[in-house]
N, C-alpha and C. Protein backbone atom coordinates (compact mmCIF):
# COMPACT_ATOMS: atom_id res chain seq x y z
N UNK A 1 145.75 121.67 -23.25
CA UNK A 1 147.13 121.29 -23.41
C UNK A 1 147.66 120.70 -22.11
N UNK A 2 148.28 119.90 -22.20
CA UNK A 2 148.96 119.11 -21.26
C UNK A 2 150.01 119.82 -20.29
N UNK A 3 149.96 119.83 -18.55
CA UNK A 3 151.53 120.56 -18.51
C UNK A 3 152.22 119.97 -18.47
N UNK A 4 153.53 121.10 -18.80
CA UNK A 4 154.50 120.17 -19.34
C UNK A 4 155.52 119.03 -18.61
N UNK A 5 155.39 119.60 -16.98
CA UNK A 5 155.68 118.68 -15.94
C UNK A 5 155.54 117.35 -16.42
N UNK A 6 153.98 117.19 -16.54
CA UNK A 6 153.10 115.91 -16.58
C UNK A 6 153.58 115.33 -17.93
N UNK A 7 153.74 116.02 -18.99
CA UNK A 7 154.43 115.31 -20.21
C UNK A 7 155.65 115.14 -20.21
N UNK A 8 156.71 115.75 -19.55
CA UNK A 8 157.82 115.16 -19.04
C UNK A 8 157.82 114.04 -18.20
N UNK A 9 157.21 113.51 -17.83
CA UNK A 9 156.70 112.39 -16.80
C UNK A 9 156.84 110.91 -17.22
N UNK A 10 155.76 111.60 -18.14
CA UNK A 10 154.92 110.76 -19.54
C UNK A 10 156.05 110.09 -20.04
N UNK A 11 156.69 111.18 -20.69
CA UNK A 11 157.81 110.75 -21.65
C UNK A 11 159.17 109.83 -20.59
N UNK A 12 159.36 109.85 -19.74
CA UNK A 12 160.10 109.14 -18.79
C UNK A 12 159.72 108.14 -18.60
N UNK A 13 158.58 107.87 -18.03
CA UNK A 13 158.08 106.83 -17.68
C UNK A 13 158.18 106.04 -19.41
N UNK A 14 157.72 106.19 -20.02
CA UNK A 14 157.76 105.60 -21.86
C UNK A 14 158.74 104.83 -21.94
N UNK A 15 160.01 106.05 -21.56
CA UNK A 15 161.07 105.46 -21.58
C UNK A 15 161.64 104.22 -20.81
N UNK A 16 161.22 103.99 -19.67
CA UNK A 16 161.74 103.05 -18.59
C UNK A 16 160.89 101.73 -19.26
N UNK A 17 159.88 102.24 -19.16
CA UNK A 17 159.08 100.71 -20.00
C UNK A 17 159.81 100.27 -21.08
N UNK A 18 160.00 101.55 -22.34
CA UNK A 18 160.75 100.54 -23.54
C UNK A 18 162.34 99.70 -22.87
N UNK A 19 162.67 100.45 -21.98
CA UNK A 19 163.61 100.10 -21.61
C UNK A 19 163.69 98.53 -21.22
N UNK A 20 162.83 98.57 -19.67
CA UNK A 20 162.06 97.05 -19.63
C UNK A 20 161.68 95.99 -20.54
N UNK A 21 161.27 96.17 -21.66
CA UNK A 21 160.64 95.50 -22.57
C UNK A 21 161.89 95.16 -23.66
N UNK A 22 162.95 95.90 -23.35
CA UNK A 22 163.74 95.31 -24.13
C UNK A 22 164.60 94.16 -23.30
N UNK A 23 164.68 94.72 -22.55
CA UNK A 23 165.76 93.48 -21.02
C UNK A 23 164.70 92.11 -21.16
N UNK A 24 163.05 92.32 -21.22
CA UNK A 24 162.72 91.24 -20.98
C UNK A 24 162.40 90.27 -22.54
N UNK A 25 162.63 90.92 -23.09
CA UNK A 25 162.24 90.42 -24.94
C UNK A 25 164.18 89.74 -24.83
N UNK A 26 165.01 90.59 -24.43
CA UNK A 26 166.14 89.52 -24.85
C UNK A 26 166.60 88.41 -23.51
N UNK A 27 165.85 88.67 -22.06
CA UNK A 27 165.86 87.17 -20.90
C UNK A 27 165.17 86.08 -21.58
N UNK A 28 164.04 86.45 -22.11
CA UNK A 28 162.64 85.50 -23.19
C UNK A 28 163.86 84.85 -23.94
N UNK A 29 163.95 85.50 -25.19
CA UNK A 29 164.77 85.07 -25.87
C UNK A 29 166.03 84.09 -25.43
N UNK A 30 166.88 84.44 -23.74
CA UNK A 30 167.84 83.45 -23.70
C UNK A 30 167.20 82.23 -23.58
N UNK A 31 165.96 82.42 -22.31
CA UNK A 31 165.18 81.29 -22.04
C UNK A 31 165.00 80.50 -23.25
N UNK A 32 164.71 80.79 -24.12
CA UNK A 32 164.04 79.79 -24.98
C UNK A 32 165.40 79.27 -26.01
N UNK A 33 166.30 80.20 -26.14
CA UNK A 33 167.47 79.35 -26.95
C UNK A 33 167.93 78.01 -25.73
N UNK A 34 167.91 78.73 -24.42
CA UNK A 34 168.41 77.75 -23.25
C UNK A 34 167.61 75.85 -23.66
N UNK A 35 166.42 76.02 -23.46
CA UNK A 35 165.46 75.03 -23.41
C UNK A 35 165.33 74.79 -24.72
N UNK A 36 165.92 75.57 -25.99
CA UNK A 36 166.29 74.35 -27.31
C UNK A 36 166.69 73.95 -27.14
N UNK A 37 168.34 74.77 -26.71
CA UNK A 37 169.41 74.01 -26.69
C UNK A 37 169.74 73.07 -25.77
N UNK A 38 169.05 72.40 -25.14
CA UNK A 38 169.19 71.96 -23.64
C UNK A 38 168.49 70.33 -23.97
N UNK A 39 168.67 69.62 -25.08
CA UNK A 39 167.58 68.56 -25.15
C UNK A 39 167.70 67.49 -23.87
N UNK A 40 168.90 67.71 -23.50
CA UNK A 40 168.83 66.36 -22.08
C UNK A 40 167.91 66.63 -21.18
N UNK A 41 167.29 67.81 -20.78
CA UNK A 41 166.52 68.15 -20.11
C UNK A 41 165.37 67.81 -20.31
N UNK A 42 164.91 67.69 -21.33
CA UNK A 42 163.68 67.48 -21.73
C UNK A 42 163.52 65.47 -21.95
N UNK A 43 165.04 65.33 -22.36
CA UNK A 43 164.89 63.63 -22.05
C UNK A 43 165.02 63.14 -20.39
N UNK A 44 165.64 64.03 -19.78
CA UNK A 44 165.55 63.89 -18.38
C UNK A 44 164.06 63.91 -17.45
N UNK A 45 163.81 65.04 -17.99
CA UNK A 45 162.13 64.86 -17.29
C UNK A 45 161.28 63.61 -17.88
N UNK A 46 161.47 63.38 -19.29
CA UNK A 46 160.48 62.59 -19.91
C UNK A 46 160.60 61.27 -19.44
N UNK A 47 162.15 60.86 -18.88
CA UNK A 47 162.36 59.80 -18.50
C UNK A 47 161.94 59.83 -17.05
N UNK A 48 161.68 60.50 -16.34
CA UNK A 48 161.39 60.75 -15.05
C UNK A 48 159.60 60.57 -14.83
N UNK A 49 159.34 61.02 -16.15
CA UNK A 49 157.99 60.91 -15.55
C UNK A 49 157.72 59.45 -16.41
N UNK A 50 158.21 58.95 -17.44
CA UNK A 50 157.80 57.60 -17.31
C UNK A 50 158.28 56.76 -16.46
N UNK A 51 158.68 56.44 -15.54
CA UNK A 51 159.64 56.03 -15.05
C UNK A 51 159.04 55.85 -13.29
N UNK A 52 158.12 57.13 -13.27
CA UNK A 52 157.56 57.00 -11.77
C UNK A 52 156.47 56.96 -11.95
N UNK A 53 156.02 56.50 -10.92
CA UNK A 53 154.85 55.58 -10.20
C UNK A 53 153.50 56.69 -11.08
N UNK A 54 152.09 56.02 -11.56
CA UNK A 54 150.96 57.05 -11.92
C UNK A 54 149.86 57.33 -10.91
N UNK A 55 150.06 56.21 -9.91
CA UNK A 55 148.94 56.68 -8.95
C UNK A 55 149.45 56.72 -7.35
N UNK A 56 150.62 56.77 -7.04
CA UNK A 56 151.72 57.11 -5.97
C UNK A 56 151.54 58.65 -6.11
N UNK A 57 151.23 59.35 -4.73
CA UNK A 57 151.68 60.54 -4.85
C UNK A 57 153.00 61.37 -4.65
N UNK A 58 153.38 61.98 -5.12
CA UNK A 58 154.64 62.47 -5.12
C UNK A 58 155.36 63.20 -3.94
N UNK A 59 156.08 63.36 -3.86
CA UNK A 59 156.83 63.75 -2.50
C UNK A 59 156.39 65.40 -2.23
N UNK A 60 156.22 66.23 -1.72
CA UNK A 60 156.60 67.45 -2.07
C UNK A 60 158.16 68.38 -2.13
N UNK A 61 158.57 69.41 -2.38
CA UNK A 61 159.91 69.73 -2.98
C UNK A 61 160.31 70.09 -1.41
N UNK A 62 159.32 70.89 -0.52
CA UNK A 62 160.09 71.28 0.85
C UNK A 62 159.35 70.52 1.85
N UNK A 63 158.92 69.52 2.09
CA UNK A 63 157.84 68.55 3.19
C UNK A 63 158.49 67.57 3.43
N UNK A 64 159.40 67.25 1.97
CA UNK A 64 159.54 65.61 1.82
C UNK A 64 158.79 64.60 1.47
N UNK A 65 158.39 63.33 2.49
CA UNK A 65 157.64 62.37 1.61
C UNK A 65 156.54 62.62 1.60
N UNK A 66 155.94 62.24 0.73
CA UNK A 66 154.11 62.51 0.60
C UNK A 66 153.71 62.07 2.17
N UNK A 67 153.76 61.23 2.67
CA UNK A 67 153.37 61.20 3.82
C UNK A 67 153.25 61.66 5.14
N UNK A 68 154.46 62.89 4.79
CA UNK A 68 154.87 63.47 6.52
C UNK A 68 154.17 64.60 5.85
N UNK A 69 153.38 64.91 4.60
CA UNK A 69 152.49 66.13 4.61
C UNK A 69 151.30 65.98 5.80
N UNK A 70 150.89 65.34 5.82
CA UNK A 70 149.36 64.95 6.51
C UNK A 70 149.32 65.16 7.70
């Protein structure tokens, strides 16, 4: 038999997880109503990537131009 310390534990810890799993099942959930509902975004990137160069390398986000990487 289990002591009961350790199954009080058990059962706590259970709890914090379902707990977790619910916070992150309804962030999931905003995320993804966000990025339905969000179609400019998705025409924004699409236009962005047709739009720039295919064999130019790209800048990086904190370096700047592709070139001052090197």
């Amino acid at each position: 038999m289990l002591d009961p310390e350790l199954l009080e534990r058990i059962t706590a810890r259970r709890a914090e997880l379902d707990e977790l799993e619910e916070q992150l099942a309804k962030h999931l959930a905003e995320v993804g109503a966000e990025r339905t509902n969000s179609p400019s975004l998705n025409v924004s990137s699409n236009g962005w990537l047709s739009s720039s160069p295919r064999n130019e390398p790209r800048p990086h986000p904190r370096l700047g131009r592709a070139s001052d990487a090197q």
